[in-house]
PDB file of N, CA and C in Angstrom:
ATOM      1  N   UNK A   1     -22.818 -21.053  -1.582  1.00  0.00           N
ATOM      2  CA  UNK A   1     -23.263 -19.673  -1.607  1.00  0.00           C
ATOM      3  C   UNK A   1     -24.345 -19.472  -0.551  1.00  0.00           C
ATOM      4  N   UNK A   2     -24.012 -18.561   0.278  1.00  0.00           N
ATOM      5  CA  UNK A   2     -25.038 -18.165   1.203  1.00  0.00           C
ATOM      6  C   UNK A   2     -24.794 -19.185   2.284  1.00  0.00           C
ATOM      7  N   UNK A   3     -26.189 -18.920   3.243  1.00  0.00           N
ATOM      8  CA  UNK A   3     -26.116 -20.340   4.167  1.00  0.00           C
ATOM      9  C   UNK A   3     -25.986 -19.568   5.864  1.00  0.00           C
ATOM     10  N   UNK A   4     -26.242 -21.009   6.627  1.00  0.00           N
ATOM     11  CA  UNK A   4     -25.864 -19.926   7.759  1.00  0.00           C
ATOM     12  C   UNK A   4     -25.061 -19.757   8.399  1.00  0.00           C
ATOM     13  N   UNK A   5     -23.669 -20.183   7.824  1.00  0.00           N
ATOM     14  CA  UNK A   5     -22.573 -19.411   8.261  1.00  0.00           C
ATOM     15  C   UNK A   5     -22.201 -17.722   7.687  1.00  0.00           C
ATOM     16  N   UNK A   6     -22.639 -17.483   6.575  1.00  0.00           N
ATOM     17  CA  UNK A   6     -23.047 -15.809   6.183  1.00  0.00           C
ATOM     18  C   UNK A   6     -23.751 -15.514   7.150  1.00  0.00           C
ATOM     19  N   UNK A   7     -25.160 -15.775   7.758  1.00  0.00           N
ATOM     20  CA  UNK A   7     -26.095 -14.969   8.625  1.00  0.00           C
ATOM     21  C   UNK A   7     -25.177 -14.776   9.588  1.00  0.00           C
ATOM     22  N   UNK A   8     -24.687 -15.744  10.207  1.00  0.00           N
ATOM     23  CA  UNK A   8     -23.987 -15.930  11.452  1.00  0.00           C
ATOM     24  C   UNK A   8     -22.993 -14.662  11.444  1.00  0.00           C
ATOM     25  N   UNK A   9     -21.951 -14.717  10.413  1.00  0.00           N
ATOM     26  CA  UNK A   9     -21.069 -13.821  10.277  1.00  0.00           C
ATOM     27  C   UNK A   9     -21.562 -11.995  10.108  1.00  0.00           C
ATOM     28  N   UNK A  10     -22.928 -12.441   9.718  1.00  0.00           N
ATOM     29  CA  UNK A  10     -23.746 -10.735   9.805  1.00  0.00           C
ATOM     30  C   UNK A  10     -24.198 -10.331  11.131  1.00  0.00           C
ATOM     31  N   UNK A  11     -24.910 -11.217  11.134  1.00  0.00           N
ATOM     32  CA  UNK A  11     -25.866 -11.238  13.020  1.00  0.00           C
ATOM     33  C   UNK A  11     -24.441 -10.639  13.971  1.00  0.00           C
ATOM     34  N   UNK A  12     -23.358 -11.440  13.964  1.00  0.00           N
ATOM     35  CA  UNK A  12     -22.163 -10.996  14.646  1.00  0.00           C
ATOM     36  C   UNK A  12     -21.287  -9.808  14.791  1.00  0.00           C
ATOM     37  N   UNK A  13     -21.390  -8.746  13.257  1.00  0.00           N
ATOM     38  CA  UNK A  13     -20.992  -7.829  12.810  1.00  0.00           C
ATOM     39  C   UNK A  13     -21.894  -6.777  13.622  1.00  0.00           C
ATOM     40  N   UNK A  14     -23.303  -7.034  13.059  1.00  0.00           N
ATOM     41  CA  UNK A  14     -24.219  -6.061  13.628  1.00  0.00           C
ATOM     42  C   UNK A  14     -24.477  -6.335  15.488  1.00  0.00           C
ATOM     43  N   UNK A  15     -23.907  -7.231  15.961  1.00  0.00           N
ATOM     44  CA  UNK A  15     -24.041  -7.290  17.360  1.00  0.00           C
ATOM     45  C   UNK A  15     -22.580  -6.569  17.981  1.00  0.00           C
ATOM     46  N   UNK A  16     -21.483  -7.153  17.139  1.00  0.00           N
ATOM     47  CA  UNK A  16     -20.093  -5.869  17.524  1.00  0.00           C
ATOM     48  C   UNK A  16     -20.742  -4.320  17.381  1.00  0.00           C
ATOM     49  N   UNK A  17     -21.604  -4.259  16.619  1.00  0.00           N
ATOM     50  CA  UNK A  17     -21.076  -2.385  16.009  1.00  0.00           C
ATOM     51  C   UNK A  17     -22.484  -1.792  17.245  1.00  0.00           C
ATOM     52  N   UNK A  18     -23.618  -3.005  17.683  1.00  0.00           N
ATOM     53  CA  UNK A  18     -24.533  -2.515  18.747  1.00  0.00           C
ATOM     54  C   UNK A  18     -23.669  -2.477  20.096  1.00  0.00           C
ATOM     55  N   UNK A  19     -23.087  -3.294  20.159  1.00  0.00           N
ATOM     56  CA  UNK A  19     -22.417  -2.736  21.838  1.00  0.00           C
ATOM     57  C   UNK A  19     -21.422  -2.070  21.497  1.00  0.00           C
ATOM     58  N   UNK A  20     -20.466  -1.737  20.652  1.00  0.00           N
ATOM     59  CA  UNK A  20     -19.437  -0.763  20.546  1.00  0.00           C
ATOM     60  C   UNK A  20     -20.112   0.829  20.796  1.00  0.00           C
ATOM     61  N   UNK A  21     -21.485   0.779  20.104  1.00  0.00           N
ATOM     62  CA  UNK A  21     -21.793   1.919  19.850  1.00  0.00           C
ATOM     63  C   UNK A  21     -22.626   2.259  21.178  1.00  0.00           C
ATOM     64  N   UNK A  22     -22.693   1.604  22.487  1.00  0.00           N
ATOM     65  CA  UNK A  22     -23.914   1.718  23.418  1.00  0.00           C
ATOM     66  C   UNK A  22     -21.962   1.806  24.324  1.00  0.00           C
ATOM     67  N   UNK A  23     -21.090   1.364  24.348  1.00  0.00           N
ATOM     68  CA  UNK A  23     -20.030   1.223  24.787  1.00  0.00           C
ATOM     69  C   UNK A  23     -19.452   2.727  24.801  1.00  0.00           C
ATOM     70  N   UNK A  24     -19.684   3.224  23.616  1.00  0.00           N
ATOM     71  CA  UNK A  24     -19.460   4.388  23.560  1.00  0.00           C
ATOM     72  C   UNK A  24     -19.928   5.780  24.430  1.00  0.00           C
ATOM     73  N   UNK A  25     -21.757   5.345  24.111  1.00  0.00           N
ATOM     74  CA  UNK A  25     -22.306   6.394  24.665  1.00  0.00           C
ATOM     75  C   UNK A  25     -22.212   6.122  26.188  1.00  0.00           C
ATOM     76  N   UNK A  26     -21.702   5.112  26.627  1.00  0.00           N
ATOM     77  CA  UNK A  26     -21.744   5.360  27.948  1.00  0.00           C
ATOM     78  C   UNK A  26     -20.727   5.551  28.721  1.00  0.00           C
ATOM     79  N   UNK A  27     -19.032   5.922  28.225  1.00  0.00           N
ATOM     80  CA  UNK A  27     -18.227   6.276  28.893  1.00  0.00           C
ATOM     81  C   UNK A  27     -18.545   7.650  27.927  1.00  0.00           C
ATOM     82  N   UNK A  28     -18.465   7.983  27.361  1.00  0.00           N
ATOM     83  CA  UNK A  28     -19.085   9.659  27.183  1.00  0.00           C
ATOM     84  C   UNK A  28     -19.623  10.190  27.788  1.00  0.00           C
ATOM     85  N   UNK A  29     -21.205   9.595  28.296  1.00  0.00           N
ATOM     86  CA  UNK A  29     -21.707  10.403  29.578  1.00  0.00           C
ATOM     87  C   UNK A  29     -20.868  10.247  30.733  1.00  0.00           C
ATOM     88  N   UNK A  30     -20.522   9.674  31.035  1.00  0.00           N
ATOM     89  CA  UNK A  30     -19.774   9.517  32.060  1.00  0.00           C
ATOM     90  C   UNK A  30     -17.875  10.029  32.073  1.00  0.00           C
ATOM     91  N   UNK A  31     -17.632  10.640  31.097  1.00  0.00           N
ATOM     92  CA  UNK A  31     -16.443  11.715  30.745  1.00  0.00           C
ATOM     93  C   UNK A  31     -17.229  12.824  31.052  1.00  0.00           C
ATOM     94  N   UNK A  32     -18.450  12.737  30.465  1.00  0.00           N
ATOM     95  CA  UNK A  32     -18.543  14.609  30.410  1.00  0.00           C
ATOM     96  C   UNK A  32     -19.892  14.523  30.414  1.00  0.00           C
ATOM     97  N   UNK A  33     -20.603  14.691  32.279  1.00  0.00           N
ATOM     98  CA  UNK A  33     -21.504  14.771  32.597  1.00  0.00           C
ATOM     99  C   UNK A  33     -22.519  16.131  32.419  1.00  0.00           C
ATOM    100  N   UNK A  34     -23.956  15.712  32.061  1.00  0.00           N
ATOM    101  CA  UNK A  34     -24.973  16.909  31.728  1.00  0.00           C
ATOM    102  C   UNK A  34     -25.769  17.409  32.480  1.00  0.00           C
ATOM    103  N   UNK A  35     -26.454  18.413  32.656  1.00  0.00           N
ATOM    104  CA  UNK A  35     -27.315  18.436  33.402  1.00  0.00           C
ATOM    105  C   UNK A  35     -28.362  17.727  32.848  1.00  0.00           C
ATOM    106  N   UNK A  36     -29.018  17.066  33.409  1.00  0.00           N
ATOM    107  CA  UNK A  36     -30.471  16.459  33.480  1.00  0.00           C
ATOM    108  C   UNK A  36     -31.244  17.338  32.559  1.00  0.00           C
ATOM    109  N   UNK A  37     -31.737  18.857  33.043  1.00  0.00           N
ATOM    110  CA  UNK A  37     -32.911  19.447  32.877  1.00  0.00           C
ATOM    111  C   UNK A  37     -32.354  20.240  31.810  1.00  0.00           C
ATOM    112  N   UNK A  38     -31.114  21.156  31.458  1.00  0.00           N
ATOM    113  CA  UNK A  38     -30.604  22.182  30.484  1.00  0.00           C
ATOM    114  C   UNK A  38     -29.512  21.169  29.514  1.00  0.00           C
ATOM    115  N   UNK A  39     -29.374  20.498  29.806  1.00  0.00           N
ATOM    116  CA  UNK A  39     -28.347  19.496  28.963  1.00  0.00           C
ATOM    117  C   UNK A  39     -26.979  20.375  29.098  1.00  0.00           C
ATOM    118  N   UNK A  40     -26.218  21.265  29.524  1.00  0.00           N
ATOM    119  CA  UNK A  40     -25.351  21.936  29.396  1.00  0.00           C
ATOM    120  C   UNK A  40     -24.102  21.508  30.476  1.00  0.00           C
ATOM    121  N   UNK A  41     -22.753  21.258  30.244  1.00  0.00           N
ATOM    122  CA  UNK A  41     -21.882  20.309  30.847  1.00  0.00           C
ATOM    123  C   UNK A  41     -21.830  20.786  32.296  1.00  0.00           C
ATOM    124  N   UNK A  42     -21.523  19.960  33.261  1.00  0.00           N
ATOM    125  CA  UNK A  42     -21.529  20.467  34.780  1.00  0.00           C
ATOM    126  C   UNK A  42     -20.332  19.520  35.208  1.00  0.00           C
ATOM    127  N   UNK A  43     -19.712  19.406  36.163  1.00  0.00           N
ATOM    128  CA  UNK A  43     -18.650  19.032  36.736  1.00  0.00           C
ATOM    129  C   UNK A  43     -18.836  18.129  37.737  1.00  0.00           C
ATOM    130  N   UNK A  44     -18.680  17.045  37.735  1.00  0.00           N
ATOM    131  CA  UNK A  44     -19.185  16.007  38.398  1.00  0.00           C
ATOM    132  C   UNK A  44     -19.071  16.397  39.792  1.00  0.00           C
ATOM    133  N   UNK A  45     -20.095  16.119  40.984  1.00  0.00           N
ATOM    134  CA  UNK A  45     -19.798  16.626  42.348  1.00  0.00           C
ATOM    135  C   UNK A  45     -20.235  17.863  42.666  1.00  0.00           C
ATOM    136  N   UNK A  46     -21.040  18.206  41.736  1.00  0.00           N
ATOM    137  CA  UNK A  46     -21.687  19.860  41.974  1.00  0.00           C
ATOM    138  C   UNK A  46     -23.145  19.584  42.514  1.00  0.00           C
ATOM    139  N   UNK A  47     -23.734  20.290  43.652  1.00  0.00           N
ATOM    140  CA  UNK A  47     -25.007  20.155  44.054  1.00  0.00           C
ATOM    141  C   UNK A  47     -25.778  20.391  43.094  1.00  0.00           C
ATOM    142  N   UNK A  48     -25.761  21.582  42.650  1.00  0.00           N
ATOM    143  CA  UNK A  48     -26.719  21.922  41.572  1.00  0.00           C
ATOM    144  C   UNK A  48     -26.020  22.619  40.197  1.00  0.00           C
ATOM    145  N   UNK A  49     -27.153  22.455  39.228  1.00  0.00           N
ATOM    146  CA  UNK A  49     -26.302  23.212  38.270  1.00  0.00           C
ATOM    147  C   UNK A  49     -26.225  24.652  37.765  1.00  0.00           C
ATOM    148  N   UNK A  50     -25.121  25.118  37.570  1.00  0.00           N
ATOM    149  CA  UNK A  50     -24.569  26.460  37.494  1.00  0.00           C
ATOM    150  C   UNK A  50     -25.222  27.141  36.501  1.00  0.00           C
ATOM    151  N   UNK A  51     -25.793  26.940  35.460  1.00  0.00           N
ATOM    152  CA  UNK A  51     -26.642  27.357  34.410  1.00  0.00           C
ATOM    153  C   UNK A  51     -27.986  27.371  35.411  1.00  0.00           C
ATOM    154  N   UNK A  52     -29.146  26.219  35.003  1.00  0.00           N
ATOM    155  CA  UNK A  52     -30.096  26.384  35.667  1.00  0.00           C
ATOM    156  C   UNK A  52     -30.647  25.967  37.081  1.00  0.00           C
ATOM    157  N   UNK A  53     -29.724  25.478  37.938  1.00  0.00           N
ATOM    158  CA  UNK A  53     -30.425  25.626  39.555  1.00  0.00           C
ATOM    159  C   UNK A  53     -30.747  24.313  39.848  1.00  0.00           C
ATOM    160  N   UNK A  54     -30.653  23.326  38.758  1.00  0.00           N
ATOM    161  CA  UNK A  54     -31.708  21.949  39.028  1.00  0.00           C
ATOM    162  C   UNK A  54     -30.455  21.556  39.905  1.00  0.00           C
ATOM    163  N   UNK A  55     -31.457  20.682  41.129  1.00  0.00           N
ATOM    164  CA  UNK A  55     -30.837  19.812  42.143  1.00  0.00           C
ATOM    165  C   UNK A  55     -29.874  18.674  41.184  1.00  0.00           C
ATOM    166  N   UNK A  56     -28.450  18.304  41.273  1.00  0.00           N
ATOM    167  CA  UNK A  56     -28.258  17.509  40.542  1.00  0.00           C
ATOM    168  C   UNK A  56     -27.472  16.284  41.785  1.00  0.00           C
ATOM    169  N   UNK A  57     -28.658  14.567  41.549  1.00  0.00           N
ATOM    170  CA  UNK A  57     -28.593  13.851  42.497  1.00  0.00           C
ATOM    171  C   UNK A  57     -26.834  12.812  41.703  1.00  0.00           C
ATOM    172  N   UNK A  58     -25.920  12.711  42.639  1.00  0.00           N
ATOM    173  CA  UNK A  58     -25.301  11.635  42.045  1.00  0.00           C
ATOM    174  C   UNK A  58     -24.808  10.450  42.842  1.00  0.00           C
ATOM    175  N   UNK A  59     -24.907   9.257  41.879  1.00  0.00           N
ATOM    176  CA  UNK A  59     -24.843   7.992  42.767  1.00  0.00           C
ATOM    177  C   UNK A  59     -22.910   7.314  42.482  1.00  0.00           C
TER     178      UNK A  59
END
């Protein structure tokens, strides 16, 4: 009962569901880019944004 093949098998669970979930948020931003300053969606390749004006830099 118990032991550290349980920890092991937890530590592992909670390390899948931390990069799944950082995995996530980062092809999301990168599907459907924001503005920086208004948060409101903009179209990748736009100088600035169409709502509020901010310079938008992309690499």
């Amino acid at each position: 009962m118990g032991g550290k093949k349980d920890d092991d098998d937890i530590w592992g669970l909670l390390a899948g569901l931390f990069i799944g979930a950082v995995g996530v948020a980062i092809l999301s931003s990168l599907a459907n880019p924001k503005c920086p300053n208004c948060k409101n969606p903009i179209k990748k390749g736009e100088p600035f944004c169409p709502v509020c004006g901010t310079l938008l830099e992309w690499k």
